[in-house]
C-alpha atoms as a PDB file:
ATOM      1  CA  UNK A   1      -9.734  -6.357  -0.228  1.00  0.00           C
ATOM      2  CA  UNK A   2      -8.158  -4.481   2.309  1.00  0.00           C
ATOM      3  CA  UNK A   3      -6.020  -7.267   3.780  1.00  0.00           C
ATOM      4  CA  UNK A   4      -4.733  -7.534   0.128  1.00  0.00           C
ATOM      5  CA  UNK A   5      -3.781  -3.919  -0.825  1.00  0.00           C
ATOM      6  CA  UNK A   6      -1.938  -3.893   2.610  1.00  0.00           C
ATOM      7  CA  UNK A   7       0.145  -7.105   1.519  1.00  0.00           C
ATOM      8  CA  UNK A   8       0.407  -5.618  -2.267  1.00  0.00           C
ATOM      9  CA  UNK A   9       1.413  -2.562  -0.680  1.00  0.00           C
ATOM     10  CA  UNK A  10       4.298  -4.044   1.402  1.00  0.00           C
ATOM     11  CA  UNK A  11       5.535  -5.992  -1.569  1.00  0.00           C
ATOM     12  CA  UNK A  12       5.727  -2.985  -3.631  1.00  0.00           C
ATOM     13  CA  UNK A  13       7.405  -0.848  -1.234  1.00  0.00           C
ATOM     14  CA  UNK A  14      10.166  -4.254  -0.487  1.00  0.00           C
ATOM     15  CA  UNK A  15      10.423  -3.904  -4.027  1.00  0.00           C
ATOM     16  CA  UNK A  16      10.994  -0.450  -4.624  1.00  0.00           C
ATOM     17  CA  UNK A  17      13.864  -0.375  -1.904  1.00  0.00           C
ATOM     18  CA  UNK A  18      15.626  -3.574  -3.495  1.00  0.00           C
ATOM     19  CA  UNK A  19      15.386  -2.181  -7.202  1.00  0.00           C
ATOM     20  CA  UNK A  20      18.459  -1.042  -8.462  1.00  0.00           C
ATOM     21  CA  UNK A  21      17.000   1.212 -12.038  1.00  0.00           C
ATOM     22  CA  UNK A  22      15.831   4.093  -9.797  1.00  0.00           C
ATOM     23  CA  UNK A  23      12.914   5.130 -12.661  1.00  0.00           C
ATOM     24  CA  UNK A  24      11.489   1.622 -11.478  1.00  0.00           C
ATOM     25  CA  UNK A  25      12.343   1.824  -7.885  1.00  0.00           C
ATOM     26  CA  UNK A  26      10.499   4.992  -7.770  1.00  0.00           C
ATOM     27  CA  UNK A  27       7.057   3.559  -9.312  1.00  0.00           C
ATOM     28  CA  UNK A  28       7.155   0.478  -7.330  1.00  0.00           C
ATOM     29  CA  UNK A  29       7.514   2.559  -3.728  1.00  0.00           C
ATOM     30  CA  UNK A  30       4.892   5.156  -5.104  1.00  0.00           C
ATOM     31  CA  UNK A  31       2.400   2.311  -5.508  1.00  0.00           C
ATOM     32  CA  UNK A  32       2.758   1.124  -2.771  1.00  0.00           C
ATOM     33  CA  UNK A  33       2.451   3.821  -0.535  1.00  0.00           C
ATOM     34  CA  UNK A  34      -0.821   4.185  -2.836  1.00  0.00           C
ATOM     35  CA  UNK A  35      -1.740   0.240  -1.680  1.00  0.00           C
ATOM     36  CA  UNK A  36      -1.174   1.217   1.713  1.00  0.00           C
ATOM     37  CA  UNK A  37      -3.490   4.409   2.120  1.00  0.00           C
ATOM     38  CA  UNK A  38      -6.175   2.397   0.249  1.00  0.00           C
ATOM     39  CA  UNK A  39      -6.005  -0.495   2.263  1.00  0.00           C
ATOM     40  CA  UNK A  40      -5.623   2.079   5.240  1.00  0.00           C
ATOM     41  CA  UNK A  41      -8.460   3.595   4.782  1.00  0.00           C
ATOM     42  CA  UNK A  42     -10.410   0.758   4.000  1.00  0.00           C
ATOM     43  CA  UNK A  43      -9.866  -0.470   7.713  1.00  0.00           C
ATOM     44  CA  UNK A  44     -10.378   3.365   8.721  1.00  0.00           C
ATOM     45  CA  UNK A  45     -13.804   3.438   6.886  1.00  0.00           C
ATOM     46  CA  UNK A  46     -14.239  -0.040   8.551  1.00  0.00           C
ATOM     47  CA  UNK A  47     -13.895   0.989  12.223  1.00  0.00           C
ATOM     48  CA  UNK A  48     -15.794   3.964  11.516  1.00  0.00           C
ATOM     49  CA  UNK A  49     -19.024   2.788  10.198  1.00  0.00           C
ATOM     50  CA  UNK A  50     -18.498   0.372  12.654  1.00  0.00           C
ATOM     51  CA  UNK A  51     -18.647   2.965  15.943  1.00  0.00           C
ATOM     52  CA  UNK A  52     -21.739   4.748  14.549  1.00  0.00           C
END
């Protein structure tokens, strides 16, 4: 799950920076930033439970 927010993530931010309607552009690199701190912290959570 984590592997594919951080993929989702990088598509929508490659998306959002190659959009040309900027109203679009803007939701596609604010989800994924969102994909990225999920999947982020999904690997953070991870390695923590991990170290306990």
């Amino acid at each position: 799950m984590a592997i594919f927010a951080l993929i989702f993530g990088v598509v929508g931010l490659v998306s959002g920076f190659n959009e040309s309607n900027m109203a679009l552009a803007t939701v596609y690199v604010g989800a994924g930033c969102a994909m990225l701190f999920f999947g982020g912290s999904i690997i953070a959570a991870r390695f923590r439970a991990i170290q306990r």
